[in-house]
PDB file of N, CA and C in Angstrom:
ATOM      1  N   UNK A   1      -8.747 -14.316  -0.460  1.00  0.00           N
ATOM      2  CA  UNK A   1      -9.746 -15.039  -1.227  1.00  0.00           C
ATOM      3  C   UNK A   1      -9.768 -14.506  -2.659  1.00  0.00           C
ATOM      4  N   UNK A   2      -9.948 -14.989  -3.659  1.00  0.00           N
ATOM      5  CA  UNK A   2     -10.300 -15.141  -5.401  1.00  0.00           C
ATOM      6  C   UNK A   2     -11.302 -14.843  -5.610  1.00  0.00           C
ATOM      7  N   UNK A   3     -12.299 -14.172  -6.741  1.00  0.00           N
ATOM      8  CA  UNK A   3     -13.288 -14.527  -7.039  1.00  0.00           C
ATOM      9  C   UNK A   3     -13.283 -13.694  -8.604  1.00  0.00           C
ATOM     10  N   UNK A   4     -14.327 -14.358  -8.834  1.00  0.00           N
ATOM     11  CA  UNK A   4     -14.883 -14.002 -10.634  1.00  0.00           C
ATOM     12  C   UNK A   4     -15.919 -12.855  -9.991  1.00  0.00           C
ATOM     13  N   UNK A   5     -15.905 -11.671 -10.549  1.00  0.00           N
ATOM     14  CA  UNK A   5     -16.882 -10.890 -11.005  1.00  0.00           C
ATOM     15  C   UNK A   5     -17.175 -11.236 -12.624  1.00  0.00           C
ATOM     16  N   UNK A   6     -18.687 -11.198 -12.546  1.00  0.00           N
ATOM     17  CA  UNK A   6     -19.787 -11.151 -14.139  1.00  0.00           C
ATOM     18  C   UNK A   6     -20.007 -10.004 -14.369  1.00  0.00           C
ATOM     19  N   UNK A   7     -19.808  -9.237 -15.404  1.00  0.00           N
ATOM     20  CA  UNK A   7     -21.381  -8.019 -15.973  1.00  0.00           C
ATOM     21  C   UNK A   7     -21.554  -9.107 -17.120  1.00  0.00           C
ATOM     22  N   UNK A   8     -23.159  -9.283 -16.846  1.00  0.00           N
ATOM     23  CA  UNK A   8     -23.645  -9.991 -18.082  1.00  0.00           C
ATOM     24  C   UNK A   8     -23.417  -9.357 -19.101  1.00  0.00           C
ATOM     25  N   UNK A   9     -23.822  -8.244 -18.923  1.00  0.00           N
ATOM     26  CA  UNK A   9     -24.547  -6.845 -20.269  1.00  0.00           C
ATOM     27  C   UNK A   9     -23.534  -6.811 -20.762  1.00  0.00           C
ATOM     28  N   UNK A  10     -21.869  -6.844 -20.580  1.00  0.00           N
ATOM     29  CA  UNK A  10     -21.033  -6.121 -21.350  1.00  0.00           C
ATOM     30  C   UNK A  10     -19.853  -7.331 -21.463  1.00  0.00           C
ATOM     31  N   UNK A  11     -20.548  -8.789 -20.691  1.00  0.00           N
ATOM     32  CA  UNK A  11     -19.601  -9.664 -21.049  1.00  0.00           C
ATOM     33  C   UNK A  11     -18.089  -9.302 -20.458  1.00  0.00           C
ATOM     34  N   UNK A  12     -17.949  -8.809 -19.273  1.00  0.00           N
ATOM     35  CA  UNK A  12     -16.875  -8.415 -18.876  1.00  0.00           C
ATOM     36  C   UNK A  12     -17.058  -8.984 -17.708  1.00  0.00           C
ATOM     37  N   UNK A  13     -15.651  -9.600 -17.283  1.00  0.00           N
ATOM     38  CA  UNK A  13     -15.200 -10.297 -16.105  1.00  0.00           C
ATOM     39  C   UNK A  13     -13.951  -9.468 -15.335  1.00  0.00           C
ATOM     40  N   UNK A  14     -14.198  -9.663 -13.804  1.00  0.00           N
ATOM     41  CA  UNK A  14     -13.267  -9.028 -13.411  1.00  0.00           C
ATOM     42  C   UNK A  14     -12.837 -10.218 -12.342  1.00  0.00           C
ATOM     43  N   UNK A  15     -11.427 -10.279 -12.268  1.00  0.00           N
ATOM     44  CA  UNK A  15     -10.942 -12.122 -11.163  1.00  0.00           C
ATOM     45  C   UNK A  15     -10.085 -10.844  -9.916  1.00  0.00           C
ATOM     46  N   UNK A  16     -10.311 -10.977  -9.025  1.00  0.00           N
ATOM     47  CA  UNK A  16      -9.571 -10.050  -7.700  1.00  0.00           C
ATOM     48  C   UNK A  16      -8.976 -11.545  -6.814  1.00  0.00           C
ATOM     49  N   UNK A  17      -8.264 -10.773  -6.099  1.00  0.00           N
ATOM     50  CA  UNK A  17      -7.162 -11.896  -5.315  1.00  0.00           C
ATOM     51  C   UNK A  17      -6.264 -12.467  -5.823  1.00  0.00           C
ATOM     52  N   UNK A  18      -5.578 -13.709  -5.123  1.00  0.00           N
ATOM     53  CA  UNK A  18      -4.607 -14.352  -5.771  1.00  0.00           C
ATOM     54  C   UNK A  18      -4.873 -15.109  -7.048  1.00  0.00           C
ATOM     55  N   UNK A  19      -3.814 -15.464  -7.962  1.00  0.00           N
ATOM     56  CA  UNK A  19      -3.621 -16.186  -8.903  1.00  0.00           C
ATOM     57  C   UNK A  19      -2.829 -17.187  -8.695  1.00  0.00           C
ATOM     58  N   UNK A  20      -2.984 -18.358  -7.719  1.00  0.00           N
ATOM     59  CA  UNK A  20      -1.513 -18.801  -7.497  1.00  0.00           C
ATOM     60  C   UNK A  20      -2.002 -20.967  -7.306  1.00  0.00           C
ATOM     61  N   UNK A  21      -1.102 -21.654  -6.459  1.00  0.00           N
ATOM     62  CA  UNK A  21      -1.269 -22.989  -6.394  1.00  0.00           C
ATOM     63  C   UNK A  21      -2.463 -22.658  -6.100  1.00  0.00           C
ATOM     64  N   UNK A  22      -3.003 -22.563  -4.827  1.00  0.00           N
ATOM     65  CA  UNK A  22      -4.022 -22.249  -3.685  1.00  0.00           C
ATOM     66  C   UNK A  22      -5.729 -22.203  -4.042  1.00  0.00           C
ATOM     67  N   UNK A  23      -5.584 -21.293  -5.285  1.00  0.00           N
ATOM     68  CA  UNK A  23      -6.584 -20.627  -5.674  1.00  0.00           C
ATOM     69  C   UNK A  23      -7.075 -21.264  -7.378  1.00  0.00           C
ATOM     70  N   UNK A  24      -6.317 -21.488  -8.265  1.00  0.00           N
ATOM     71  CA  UNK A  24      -6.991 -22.020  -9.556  1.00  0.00           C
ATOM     72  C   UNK A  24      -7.551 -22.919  -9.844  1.00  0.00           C
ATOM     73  N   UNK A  25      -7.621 -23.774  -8.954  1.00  0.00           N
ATOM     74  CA  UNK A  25      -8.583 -24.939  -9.130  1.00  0.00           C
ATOM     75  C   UNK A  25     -10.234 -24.136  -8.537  1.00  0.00           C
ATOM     76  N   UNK A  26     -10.111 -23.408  -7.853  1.00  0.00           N
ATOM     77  CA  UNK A  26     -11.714 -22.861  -7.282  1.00  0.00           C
ATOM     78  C   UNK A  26     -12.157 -22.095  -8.262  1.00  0.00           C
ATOM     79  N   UNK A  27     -10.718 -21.240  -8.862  1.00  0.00           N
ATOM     80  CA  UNK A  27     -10.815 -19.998  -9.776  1.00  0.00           C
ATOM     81  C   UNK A  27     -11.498 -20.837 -11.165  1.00  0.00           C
ATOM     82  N   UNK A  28     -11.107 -21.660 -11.524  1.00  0.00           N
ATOM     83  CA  UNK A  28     -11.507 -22.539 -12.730  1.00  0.00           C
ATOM     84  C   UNK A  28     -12.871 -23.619 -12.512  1.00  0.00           C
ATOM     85  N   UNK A  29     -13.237 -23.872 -11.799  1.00  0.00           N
ATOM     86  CA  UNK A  29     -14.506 -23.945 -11.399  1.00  0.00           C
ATOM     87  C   UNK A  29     -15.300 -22.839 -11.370  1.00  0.00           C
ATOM     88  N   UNK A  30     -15.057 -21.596 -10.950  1.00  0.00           N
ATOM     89  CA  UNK A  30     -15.867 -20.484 -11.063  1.00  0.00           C
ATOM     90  C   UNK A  30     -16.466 -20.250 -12.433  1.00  0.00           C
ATOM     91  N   UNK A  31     -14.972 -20.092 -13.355  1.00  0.00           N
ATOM     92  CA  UNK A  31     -15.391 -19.884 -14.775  1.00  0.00           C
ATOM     93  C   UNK A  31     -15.950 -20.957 -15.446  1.00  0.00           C
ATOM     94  N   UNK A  32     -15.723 -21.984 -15.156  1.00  0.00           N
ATOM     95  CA  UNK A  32     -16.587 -23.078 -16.362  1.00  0.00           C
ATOM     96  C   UNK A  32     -17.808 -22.533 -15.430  1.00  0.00           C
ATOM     97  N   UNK A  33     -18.250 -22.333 -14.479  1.00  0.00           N
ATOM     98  CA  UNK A  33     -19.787 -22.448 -14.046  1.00  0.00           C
ATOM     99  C   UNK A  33     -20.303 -21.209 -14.588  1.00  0.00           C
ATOM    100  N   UNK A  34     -19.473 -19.871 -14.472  1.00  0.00           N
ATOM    101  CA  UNK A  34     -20.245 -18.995 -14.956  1.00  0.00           C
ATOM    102  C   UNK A  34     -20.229 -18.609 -16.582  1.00  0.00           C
ATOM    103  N   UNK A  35     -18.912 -18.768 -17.303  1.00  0.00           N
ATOM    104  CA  UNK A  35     -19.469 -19.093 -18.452  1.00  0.00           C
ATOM    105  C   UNK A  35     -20.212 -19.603 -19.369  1.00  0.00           C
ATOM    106  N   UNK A  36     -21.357 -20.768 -19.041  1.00  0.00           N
ATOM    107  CA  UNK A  36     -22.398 -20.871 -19.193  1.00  0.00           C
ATOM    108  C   UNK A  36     -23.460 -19.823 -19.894  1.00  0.00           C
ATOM    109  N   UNK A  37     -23.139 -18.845 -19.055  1.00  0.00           N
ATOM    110  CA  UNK A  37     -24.185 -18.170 -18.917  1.00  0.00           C
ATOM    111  C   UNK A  37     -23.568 -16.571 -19.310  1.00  0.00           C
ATOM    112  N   UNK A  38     -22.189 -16.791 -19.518  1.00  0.00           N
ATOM    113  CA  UNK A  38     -22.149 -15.361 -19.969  1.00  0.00           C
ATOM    114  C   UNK A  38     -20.385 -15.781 -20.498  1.00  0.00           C
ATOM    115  N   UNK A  39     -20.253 -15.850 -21.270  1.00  0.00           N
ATOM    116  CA  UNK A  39     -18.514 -16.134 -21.671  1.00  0.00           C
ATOM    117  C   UNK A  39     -17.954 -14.576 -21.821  1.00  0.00           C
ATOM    118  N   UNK A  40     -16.963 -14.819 -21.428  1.00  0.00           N
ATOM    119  CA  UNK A  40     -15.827 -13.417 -21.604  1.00  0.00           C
ATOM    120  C   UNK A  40     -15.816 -12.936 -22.633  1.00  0.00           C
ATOM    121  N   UNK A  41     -16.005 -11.483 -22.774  1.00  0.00           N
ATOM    122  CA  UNK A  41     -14.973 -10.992 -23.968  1.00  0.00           C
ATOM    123  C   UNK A  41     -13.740  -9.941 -22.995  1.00  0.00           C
ATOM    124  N   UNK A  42     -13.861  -9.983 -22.300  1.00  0.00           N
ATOM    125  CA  UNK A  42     -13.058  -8.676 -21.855  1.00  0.00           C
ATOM    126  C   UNK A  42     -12.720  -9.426 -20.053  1.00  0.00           C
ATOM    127  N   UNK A  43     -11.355  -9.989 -19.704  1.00  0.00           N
ATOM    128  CA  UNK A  43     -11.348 -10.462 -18.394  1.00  0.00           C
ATOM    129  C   UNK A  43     -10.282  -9.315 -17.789  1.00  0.00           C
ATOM    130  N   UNK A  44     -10.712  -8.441 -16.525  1.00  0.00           N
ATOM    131  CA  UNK A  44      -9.553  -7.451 -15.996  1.00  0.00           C
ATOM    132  C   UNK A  44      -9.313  -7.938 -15.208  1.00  0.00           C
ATOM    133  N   UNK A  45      -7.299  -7.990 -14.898  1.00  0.00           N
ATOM    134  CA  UNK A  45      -6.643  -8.419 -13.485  1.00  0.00           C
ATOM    135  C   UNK A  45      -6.172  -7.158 -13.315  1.00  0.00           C
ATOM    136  N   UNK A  46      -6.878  -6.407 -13.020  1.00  0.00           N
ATOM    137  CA  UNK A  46      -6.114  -5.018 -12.080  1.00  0.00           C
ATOM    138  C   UNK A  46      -6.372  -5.742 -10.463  1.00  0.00           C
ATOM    139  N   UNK A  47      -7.190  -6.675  -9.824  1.00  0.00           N
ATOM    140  CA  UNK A  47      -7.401  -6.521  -8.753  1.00  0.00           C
ATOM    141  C   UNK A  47      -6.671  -7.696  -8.142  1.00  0.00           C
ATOM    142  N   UNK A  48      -5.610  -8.588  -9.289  1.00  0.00           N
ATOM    143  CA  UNK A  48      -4.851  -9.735  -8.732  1.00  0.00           C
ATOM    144  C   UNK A  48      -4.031  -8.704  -7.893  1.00  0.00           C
ATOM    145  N   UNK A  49      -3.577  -9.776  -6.657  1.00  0.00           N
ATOM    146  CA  UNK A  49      -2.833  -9.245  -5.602  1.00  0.00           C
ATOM    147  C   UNK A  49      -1.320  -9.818  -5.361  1.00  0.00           C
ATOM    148  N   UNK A  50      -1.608 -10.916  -6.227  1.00  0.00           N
ATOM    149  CA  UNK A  50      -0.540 -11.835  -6.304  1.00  0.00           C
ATOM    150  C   UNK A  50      -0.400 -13.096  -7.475  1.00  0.00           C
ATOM    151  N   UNK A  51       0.322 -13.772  -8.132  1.00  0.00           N
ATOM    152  CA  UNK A  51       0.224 -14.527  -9.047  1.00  0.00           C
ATOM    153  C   UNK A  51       1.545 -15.294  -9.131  1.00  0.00           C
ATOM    154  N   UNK A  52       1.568 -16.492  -9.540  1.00  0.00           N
ATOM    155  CA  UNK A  52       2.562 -17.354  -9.686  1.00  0.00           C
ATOM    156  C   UNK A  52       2.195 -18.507 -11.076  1.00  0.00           C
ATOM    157  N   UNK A  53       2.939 -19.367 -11.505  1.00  0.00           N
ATOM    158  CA  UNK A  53       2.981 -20.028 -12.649  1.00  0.00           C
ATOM    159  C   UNK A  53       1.392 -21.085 -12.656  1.00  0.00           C
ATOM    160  N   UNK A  54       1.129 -21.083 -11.602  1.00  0.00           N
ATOM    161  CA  UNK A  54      -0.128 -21.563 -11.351  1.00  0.00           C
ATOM    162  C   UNK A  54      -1.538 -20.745 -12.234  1.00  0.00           C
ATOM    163  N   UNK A  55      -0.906 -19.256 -11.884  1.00  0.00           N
ATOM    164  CA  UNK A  55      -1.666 -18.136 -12.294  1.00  0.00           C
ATOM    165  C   UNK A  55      -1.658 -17.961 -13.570  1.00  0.00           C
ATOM    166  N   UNK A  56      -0.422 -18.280 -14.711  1.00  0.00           N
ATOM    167  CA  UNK A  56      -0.416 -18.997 -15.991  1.00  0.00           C
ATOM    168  C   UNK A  56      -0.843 -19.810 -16.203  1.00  0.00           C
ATOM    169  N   UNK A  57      -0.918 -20.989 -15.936  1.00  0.00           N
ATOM    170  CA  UNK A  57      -1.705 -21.934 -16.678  1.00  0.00           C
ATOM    171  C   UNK A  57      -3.442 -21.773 -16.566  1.00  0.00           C
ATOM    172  N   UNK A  58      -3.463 -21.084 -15.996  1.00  0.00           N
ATOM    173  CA  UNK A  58      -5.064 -21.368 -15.511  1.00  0.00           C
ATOM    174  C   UNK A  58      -5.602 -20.162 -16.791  1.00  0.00           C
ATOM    175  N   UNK A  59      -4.604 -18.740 -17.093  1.00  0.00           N
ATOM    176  CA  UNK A  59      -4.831 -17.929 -18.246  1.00  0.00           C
ATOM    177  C   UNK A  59      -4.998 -18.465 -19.181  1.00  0.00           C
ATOM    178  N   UNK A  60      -4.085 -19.772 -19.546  1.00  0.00           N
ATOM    179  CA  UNK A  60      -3.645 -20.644 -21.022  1.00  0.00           C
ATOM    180  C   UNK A  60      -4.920 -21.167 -21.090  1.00  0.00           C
ATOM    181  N   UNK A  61      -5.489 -21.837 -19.798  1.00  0.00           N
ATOM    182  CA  UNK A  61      -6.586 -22.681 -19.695  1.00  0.00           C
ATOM    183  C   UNK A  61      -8.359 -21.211 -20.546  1.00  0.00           C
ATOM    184  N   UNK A  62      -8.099 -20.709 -19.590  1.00  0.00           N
ATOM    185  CA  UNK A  62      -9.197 -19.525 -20.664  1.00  0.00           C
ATOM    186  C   UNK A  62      -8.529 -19.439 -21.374  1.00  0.00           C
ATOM    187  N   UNK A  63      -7.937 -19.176 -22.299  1.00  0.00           N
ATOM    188  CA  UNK A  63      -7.516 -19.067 -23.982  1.00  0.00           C
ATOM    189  C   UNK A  63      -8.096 -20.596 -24.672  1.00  0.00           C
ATOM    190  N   UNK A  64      -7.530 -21.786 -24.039  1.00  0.00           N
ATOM    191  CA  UNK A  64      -7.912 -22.717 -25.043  1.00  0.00           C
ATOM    192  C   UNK A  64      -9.710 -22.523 -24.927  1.00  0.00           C
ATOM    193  N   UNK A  65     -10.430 -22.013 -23.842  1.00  0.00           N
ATOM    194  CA  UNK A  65     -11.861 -21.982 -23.727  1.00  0.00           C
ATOM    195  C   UNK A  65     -12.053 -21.256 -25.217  1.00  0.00           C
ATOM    196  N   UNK A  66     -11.780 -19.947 -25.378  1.00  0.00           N
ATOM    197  CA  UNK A  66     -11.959 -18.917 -26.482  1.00  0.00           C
ATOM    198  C   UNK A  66     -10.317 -17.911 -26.494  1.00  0.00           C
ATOM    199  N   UNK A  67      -9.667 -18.118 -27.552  1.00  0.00           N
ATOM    200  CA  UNK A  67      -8.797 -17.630 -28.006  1.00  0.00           C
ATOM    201  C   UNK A  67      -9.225 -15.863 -28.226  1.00  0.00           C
ATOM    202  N   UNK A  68     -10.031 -15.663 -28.096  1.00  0.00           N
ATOM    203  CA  UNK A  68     -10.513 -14.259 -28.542  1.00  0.00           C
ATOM    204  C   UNK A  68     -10.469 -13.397 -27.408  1.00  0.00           C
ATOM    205  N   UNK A  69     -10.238 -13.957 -26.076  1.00  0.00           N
ATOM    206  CA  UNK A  69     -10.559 -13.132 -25.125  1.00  0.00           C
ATOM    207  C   UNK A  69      -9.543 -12.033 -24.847  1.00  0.00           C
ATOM    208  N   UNK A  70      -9.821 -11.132 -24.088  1.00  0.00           N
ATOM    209  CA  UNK A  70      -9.132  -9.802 -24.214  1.00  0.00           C
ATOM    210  C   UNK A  70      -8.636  -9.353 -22.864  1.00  0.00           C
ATOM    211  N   UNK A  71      -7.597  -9.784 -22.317  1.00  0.00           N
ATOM    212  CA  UNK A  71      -6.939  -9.478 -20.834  1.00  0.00           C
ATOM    213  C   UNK A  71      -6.553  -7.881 -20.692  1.00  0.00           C
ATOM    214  N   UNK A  72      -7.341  -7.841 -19.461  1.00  0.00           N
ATOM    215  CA  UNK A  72      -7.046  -6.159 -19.557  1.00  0.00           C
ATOM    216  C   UNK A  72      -6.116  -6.120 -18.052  1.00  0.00           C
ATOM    217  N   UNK A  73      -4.863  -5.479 -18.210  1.00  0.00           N
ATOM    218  CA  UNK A  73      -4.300  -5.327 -16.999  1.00  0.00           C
ATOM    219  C   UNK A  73      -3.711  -6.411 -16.313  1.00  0.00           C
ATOM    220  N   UNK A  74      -2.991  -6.944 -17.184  1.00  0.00           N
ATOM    221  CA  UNK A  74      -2.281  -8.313 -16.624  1.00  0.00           C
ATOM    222  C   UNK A  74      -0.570  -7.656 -15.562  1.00  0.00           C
ATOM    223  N   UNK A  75      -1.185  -8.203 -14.707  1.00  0.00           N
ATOM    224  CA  UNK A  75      -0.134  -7.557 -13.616  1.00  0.00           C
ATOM    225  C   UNK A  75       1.712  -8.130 -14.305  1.00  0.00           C
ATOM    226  N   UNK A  76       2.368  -7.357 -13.756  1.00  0.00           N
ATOM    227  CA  UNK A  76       3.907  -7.098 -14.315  1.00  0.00           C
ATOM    228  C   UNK A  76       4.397  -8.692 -14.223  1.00  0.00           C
ATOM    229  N   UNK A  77       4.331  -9.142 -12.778  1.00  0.00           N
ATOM    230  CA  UNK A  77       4.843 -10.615 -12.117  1.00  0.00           C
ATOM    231  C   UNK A  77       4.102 -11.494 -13.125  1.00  0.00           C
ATOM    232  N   UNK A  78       2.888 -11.199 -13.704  1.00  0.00           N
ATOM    233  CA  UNK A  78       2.268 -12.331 -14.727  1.00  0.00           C
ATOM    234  C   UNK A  78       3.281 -12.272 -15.934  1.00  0.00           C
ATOM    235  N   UNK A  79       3.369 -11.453 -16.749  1.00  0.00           N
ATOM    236  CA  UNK A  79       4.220 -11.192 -17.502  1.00  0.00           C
ATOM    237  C   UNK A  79       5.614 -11.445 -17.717  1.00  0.00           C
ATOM    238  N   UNK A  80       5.845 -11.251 -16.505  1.00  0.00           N
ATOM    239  CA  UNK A  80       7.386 -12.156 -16.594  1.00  0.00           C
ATOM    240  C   UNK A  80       7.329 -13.541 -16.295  1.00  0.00           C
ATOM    241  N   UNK A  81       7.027 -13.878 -15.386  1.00  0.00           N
ATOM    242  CA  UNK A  81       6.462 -15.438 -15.656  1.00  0.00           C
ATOM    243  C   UNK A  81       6.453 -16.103 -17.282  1.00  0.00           C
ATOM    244  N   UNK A  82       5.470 -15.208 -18.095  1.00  0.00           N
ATOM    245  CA  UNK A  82       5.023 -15.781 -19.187  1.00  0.00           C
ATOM    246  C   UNK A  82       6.543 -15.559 -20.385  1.00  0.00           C
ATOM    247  N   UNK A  83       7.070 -14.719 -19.788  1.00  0.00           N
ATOM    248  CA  UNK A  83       8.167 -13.974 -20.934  1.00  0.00           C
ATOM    249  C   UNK A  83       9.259 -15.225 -20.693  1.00  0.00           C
ATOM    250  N   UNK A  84       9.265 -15.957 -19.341  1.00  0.00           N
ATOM    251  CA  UNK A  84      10.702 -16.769 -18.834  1.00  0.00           C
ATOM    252  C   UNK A  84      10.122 -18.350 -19.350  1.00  0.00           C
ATOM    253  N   UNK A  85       8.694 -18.580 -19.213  1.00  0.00           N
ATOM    254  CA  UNK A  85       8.070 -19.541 -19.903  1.00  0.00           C
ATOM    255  C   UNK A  85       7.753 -19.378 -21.593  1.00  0.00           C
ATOM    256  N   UNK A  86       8.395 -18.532 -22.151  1.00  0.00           N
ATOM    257  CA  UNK A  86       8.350 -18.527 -23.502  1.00  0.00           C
ATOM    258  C   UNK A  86       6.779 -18.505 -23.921  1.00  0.00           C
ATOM    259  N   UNK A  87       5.843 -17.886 -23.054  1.00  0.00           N
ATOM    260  CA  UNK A  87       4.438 -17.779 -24.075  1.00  0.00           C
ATOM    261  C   UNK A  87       4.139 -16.623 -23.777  1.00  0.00           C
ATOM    262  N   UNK A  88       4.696 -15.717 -23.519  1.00  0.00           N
ATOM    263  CA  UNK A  88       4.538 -14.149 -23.815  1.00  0.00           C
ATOM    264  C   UNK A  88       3.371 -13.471 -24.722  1.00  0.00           C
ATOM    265  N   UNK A  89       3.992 -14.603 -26.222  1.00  0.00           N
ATOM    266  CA  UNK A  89       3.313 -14.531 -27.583  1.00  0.00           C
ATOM    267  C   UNK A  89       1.713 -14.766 -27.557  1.00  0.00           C
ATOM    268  N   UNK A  90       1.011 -15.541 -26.432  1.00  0.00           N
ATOM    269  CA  UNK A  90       0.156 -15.915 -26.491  1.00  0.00           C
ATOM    270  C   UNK A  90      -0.682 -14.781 -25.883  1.00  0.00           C
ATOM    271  N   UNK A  91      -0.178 -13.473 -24.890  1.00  0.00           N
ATOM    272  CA  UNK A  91      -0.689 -12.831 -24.414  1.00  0.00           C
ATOM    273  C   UNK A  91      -0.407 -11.381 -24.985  1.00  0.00           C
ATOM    274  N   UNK A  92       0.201 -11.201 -26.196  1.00  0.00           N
ATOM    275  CA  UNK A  92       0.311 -10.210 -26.564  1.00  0.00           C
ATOM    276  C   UNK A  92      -1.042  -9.624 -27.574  1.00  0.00           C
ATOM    277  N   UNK A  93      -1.277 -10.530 -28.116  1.00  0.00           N
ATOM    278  CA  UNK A  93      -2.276  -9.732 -28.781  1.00  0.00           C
ATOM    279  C   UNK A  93      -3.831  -9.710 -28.171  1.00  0.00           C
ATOM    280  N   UNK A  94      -3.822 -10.506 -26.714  1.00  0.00           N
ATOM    281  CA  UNK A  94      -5.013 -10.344 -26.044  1.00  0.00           C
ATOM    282  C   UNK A  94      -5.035  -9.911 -24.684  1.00  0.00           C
ATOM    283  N   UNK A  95      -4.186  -9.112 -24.554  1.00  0.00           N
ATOM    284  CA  UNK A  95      -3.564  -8.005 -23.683  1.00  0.00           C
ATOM    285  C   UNK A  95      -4.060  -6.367 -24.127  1.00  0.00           C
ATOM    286  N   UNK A  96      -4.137  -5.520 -22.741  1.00  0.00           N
ATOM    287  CA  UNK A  96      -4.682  -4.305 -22.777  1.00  0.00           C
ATOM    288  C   UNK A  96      -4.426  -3.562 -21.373  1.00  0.00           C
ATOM    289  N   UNK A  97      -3.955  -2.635 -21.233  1.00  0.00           N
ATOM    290  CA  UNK A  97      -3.638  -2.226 -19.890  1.00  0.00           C
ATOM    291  C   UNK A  97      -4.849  -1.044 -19.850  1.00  0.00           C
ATOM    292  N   UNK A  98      -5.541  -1.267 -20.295  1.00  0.00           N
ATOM    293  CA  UNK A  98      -7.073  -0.584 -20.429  1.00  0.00           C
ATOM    294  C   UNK A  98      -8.208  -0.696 -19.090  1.00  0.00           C
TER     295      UNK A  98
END
């Protein structure tokens, strides 16, 4: 199972589980509902378990929300994905293994 963790206070999101077909349509419903009420500055995938190109677009999809956001710990398999899809660029400067 997927899910969005909130801290309101510090505007930090944490997404655990898969990133994949299965899961981004629930995963992206999560975030339009809880951004509302608290938008990202800081989203950590230390707790993805798994991810596929599915698991990219749905990242691209938060960026067009706010370009500012700050990925902390984007797992290796995301990364290459993004490096073989040529948008690498899009995650470099809002990337952090922090």
């Amino acid at each position: 199972m997927s899910q969005i963790r909130v801290d309101n206070e510090d505007k930090k999101w944490w997404v655990s589980g898969k990133l994949s077909f299965s899961t981004v349509d629930q995963l992206l419903l999560e975030f339009n509902q809880a951004v509302k009420d608290t938008p990202p500055k800081i989203i950590d995938l230390s707790k993805i378990t798994h991810t596929d190109s599915a698991g990219l677009a749905l990242l691209i999809e938060w960026l067009k929300f706010d370009n500012l956001i700050n990925f902390h710990n984007i797992p290796s398999q995301l990364l290459s994905i993004a490096a073989v899809s040529g948008v690498e660029e899009m995650f470099n400067s809002n990337a952090s293994s922090r």
